[in-house]
PDB file of N, CA and C in Angstrom:
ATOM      1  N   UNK A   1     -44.621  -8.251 -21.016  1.00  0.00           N
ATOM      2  CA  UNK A   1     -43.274  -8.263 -20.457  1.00  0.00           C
ATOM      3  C   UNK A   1     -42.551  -9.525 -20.920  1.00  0.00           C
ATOM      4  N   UNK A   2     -41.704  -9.704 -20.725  1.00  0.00           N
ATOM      5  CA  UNK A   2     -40.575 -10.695 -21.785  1.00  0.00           C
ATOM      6  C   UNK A   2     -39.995 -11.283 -20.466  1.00  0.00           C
ATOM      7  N   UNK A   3     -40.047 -12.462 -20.545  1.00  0.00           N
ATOM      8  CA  UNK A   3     -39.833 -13.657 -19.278  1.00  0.00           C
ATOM      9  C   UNK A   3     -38.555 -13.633 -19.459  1.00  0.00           C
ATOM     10  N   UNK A   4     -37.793 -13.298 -18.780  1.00  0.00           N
ATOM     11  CA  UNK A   4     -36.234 -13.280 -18.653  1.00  0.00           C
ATOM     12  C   UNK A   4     -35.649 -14.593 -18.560  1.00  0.00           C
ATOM     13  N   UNK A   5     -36.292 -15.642 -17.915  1.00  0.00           N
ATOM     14  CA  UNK A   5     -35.457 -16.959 -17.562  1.00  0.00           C
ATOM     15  C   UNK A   5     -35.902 -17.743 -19.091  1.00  0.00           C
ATOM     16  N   UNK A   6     -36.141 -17.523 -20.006  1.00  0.00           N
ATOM     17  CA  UNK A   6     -36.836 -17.998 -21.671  1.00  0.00           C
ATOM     18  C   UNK A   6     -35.712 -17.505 -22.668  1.00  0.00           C
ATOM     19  N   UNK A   7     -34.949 -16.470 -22.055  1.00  0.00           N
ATOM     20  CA  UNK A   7     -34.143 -15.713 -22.919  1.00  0.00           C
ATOM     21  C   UNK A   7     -32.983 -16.229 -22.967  1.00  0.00           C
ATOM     22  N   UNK A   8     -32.037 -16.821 -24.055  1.00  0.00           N
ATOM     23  CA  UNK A   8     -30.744 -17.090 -24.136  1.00  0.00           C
ATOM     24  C   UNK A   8     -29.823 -16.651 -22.852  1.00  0.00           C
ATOM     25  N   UNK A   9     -29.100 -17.732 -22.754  1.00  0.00           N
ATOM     26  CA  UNK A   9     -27.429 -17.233 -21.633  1.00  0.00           C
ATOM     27  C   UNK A   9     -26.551 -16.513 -22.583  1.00  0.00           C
ATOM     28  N   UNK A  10     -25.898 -15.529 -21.933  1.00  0.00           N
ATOM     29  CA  UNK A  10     -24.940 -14.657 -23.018  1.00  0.00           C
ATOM     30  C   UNK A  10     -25.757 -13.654 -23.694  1.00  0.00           C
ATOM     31  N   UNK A  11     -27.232 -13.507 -23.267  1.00  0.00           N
ATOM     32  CA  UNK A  11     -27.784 -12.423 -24.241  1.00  0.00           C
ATOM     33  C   UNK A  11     -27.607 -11.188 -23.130  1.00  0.00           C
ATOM     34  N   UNK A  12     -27.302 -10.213 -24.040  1.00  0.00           N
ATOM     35  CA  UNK A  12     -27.557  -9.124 -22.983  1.00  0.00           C
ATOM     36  C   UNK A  12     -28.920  -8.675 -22.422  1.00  0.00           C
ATOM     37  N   UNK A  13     -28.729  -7.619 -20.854  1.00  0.00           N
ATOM     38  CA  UNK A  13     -29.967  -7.561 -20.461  1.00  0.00           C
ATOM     39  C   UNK A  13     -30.004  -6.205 -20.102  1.00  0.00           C
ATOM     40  N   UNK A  14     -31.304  -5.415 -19.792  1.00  0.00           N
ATOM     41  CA  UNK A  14     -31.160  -3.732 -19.370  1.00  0.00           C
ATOM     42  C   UNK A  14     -32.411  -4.280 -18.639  1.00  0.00           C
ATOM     43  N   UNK A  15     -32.430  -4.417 -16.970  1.00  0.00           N
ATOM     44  CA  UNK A  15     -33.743  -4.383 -16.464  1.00  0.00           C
ATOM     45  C   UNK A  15     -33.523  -2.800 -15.367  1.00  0.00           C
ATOM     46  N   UNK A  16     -34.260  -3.185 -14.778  1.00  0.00           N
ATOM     47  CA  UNK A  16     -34.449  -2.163 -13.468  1.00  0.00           C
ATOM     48  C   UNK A  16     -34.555  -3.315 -12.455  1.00  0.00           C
ATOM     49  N   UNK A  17     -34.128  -2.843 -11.315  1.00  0.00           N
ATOM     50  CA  UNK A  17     -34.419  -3.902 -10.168  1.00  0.00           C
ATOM     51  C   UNK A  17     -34.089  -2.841  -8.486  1.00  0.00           C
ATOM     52  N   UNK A  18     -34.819  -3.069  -7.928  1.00  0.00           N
ATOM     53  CA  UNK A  18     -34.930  -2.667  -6.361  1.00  0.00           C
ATOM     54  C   UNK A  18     -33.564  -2.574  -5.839  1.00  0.00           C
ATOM     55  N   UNK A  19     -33.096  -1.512  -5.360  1.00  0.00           N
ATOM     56  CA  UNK A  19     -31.383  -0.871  -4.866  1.00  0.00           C
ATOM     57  C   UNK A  19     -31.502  -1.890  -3.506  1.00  0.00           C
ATOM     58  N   UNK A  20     -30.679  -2.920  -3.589  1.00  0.00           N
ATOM     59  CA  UNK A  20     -30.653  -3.778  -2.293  1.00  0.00           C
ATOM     60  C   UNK A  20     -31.464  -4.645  -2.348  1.00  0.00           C
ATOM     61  N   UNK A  21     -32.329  -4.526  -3.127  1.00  0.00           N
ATOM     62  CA  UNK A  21     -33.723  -6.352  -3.605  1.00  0.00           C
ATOM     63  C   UNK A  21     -34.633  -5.770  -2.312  1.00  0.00           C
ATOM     64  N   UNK A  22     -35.004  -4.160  -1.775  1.00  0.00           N
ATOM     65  CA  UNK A  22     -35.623  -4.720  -1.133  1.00  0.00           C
ATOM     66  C   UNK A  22     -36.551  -2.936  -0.841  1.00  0.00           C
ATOM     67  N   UNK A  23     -35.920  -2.568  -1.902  1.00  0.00           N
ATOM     68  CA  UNK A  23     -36.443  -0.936  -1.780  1.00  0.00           C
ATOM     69  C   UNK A  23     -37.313   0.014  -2.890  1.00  0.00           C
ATOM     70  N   UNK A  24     -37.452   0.740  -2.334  1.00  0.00           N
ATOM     71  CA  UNK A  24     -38.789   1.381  -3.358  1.00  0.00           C
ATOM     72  C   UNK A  24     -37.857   1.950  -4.635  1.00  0.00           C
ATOM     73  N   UNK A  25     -36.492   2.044  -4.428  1.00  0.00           N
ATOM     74  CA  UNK A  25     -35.934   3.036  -5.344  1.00  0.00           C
ATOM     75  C   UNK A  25     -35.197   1.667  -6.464  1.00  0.00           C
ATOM     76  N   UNK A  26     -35.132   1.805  -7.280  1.00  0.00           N
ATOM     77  CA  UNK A  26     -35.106   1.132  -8.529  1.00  0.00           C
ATOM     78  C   UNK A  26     -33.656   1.678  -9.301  1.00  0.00           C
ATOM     79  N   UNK A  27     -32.513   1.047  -9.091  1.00  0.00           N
ATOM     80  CA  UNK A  27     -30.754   1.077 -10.180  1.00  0.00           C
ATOM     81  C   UNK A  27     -31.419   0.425 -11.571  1.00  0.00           C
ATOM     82  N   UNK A  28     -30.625   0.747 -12.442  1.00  0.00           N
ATOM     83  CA  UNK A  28     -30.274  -0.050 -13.517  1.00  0.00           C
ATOM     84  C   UNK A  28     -29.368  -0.965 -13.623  1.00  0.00           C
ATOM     85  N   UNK A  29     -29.456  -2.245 -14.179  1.00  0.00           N
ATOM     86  CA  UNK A  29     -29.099  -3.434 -14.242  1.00  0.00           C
ATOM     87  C   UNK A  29     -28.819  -4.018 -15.902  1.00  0.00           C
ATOM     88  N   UNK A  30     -27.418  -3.895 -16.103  1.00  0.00           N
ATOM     89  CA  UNK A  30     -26.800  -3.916 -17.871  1.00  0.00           C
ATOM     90  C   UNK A  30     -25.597  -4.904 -17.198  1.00  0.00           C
ATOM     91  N   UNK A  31     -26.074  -5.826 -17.981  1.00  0.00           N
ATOM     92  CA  UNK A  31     -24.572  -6.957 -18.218  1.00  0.00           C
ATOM     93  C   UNK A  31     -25.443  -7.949 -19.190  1.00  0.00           C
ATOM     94  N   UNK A  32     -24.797  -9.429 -19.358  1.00  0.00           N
ATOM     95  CA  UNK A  32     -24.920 -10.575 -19.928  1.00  0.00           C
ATOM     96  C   UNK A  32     -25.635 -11.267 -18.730  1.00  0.00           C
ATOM     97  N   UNK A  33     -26.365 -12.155 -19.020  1.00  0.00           N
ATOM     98  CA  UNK A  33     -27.115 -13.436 -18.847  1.00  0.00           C
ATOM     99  C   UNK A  33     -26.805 -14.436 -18.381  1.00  0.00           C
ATOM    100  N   UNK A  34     -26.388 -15.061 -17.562  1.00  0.00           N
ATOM    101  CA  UNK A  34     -25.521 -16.299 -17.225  1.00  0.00           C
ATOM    102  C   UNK A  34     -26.296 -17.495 -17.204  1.00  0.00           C
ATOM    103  N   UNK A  35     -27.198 -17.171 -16.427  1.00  0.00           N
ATOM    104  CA  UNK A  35     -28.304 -19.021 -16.219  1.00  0.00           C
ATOM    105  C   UNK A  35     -29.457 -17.919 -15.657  1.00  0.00           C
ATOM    106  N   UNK A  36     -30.401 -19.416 -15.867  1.00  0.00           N
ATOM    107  CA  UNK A  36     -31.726 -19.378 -15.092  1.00  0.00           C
ATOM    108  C   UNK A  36     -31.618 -20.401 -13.636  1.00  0.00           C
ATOM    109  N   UNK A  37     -32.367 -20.276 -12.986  1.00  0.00           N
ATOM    110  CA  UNK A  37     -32.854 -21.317 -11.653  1.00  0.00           C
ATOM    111  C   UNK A  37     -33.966 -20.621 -11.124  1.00  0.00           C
ATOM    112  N   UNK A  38     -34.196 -21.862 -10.461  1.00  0.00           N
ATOM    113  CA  UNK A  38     -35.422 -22.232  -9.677  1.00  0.00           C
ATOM    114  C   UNK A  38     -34.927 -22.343  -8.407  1.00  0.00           C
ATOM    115  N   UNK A  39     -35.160 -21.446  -7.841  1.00  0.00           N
ATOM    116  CA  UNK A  39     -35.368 -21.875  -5.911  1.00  0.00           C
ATOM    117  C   UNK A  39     -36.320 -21.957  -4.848  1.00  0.00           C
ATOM    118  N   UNK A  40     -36.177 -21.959  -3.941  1.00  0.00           N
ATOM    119  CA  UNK A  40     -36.953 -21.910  -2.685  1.00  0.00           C
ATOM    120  C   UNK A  40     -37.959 -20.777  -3.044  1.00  0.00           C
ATOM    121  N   UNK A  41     -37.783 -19.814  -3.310  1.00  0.00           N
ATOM    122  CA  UNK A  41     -38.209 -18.299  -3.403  1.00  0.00           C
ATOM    123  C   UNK A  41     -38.535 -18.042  -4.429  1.00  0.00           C
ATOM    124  N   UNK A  42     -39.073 -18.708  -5.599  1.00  0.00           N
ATOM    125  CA  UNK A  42     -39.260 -18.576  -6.951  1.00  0.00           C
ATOM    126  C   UNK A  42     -37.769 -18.567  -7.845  1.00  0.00           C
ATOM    127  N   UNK A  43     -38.313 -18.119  -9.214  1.00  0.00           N
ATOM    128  CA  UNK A  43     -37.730 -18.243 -10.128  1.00  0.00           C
ATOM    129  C   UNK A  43     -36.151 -16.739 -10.253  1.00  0.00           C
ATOM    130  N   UNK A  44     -35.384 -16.988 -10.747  1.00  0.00           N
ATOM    131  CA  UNK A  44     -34.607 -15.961 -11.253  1.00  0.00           C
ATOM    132  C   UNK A  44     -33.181 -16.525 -11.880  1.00  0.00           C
ATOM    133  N   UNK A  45     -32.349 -15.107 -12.534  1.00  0.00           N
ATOM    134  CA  UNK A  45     -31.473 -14.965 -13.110  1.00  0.00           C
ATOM    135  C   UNK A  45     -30.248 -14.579 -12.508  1.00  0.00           C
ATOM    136  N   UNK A  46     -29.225 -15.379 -13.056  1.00  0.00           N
ATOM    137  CA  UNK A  46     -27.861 -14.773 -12.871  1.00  0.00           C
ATOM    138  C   UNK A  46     -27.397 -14.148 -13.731  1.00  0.00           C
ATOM    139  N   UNK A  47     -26.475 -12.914 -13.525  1.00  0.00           N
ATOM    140  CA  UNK A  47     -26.445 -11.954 -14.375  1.00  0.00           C
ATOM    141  C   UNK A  47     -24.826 -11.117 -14.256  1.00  0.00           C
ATOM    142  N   UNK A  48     -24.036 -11.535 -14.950  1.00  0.00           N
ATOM    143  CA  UNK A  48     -22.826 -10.641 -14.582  1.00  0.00           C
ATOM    144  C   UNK A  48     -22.713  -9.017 -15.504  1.00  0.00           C
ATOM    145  N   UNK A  49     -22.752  -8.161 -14.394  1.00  0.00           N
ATOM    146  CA  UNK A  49     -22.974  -6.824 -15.005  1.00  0.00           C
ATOM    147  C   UNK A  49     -21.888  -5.859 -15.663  1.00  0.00           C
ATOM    148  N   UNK A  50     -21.861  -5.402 -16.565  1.00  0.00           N
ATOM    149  CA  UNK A  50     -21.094  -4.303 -16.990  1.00  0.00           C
ATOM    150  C   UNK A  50     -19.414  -4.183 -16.386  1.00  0.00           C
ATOM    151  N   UNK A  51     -19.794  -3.884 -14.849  1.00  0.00           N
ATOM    152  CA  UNK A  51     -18.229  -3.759 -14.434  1.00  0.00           C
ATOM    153  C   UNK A  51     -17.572  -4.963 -13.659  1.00  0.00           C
ATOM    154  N   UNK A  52     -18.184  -6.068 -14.041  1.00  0.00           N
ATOM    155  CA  UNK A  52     -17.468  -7.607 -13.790  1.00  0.00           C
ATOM    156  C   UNK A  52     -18.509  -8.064 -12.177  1.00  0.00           C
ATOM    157  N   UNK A  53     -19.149  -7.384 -11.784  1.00  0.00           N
ATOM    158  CA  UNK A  53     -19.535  -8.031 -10.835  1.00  0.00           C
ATOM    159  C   UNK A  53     -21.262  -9.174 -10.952  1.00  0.00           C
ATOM    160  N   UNK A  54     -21.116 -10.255 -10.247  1.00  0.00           N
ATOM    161  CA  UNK A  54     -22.056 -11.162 -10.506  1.00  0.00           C
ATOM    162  C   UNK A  54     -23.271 -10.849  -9.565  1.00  0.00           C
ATOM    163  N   UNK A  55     -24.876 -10.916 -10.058  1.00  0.00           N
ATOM    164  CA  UNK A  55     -25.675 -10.865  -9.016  1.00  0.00           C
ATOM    165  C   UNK A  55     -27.072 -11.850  -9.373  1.00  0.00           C
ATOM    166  N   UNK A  56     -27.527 -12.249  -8.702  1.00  0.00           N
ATOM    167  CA  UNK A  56     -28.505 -13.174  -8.672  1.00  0.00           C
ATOM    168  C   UNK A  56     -29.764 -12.080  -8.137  1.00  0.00           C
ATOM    169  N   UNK A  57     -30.710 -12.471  -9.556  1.00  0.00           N
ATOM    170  CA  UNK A  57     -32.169 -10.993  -9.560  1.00  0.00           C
ATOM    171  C   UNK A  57     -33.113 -12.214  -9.440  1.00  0.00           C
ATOM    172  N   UNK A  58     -34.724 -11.527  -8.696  1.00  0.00           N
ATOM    173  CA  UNK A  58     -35.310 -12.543  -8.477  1.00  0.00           C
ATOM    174  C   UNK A  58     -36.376 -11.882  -9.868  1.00  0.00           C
ATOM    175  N   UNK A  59     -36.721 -12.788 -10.635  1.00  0.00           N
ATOM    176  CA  UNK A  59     -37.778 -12.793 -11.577  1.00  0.00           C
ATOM    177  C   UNK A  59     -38.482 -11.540 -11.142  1.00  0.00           C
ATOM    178  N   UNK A  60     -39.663 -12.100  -9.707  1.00  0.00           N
ATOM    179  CA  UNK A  60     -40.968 -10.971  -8.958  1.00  0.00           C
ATOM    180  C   UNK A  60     -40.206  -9.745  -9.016  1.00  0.00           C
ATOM    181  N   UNK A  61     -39.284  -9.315  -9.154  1.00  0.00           N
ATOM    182  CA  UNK A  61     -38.821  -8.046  -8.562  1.00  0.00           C
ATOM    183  C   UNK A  61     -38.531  -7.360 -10.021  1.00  0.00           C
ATOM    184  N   UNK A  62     -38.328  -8.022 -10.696  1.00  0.00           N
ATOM    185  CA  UNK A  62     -37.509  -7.067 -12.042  1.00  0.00           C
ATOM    186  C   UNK A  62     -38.642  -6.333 -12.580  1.00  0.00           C
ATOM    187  N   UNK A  63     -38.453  -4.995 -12.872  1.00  0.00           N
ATOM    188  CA  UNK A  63     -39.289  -3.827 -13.475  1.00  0.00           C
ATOM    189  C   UNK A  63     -38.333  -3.805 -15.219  1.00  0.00           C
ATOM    190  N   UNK A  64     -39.065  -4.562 -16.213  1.00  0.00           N
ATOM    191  CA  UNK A  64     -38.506  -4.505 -17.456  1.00  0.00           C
ATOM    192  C   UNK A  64     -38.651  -3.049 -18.115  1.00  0.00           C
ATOM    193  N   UNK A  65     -37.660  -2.697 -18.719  1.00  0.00           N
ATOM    194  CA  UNK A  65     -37.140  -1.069 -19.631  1.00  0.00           C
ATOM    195  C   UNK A  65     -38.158  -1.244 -20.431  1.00  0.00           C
ATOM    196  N   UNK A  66     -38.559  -0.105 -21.164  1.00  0.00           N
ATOM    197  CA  UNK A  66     -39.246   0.149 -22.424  1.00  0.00           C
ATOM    198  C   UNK A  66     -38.008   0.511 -23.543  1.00  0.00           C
TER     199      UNK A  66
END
């Protein structure tokens, strides 16, 4: 799997990630790259998606595309 917070800002991204960060059912997730950080809660990405909106994904959670 390909460490997302290693990957250029501005690169684009296609993950999968948990509908609400907290559910069994899995959206797709397409925009650009903004930053990496480190928090309280581990590692993750900021990510502004496709139709302008911004969301902060936690690393543990992302299910990477084939």
């Amino acid at each position: 799997m390909v460490n997302l917070s290693e990957k250029r800002n501005g690169r684009r991204i296609n993950v999968l990630y948990p509908h609400n960060g907290n559910s069994n059912v899995l959206r797709s997730v397409k925009g650009v790259k903004l930053r990496s950080y480190t928090g309280p809660s581990g590692k993750g990405i900021t990510v502004q998606e496709d139709s302008g909106q911004i969301r902060s994904l936690s690393l543990k959670k992302i299910v990477q595309m084939s």
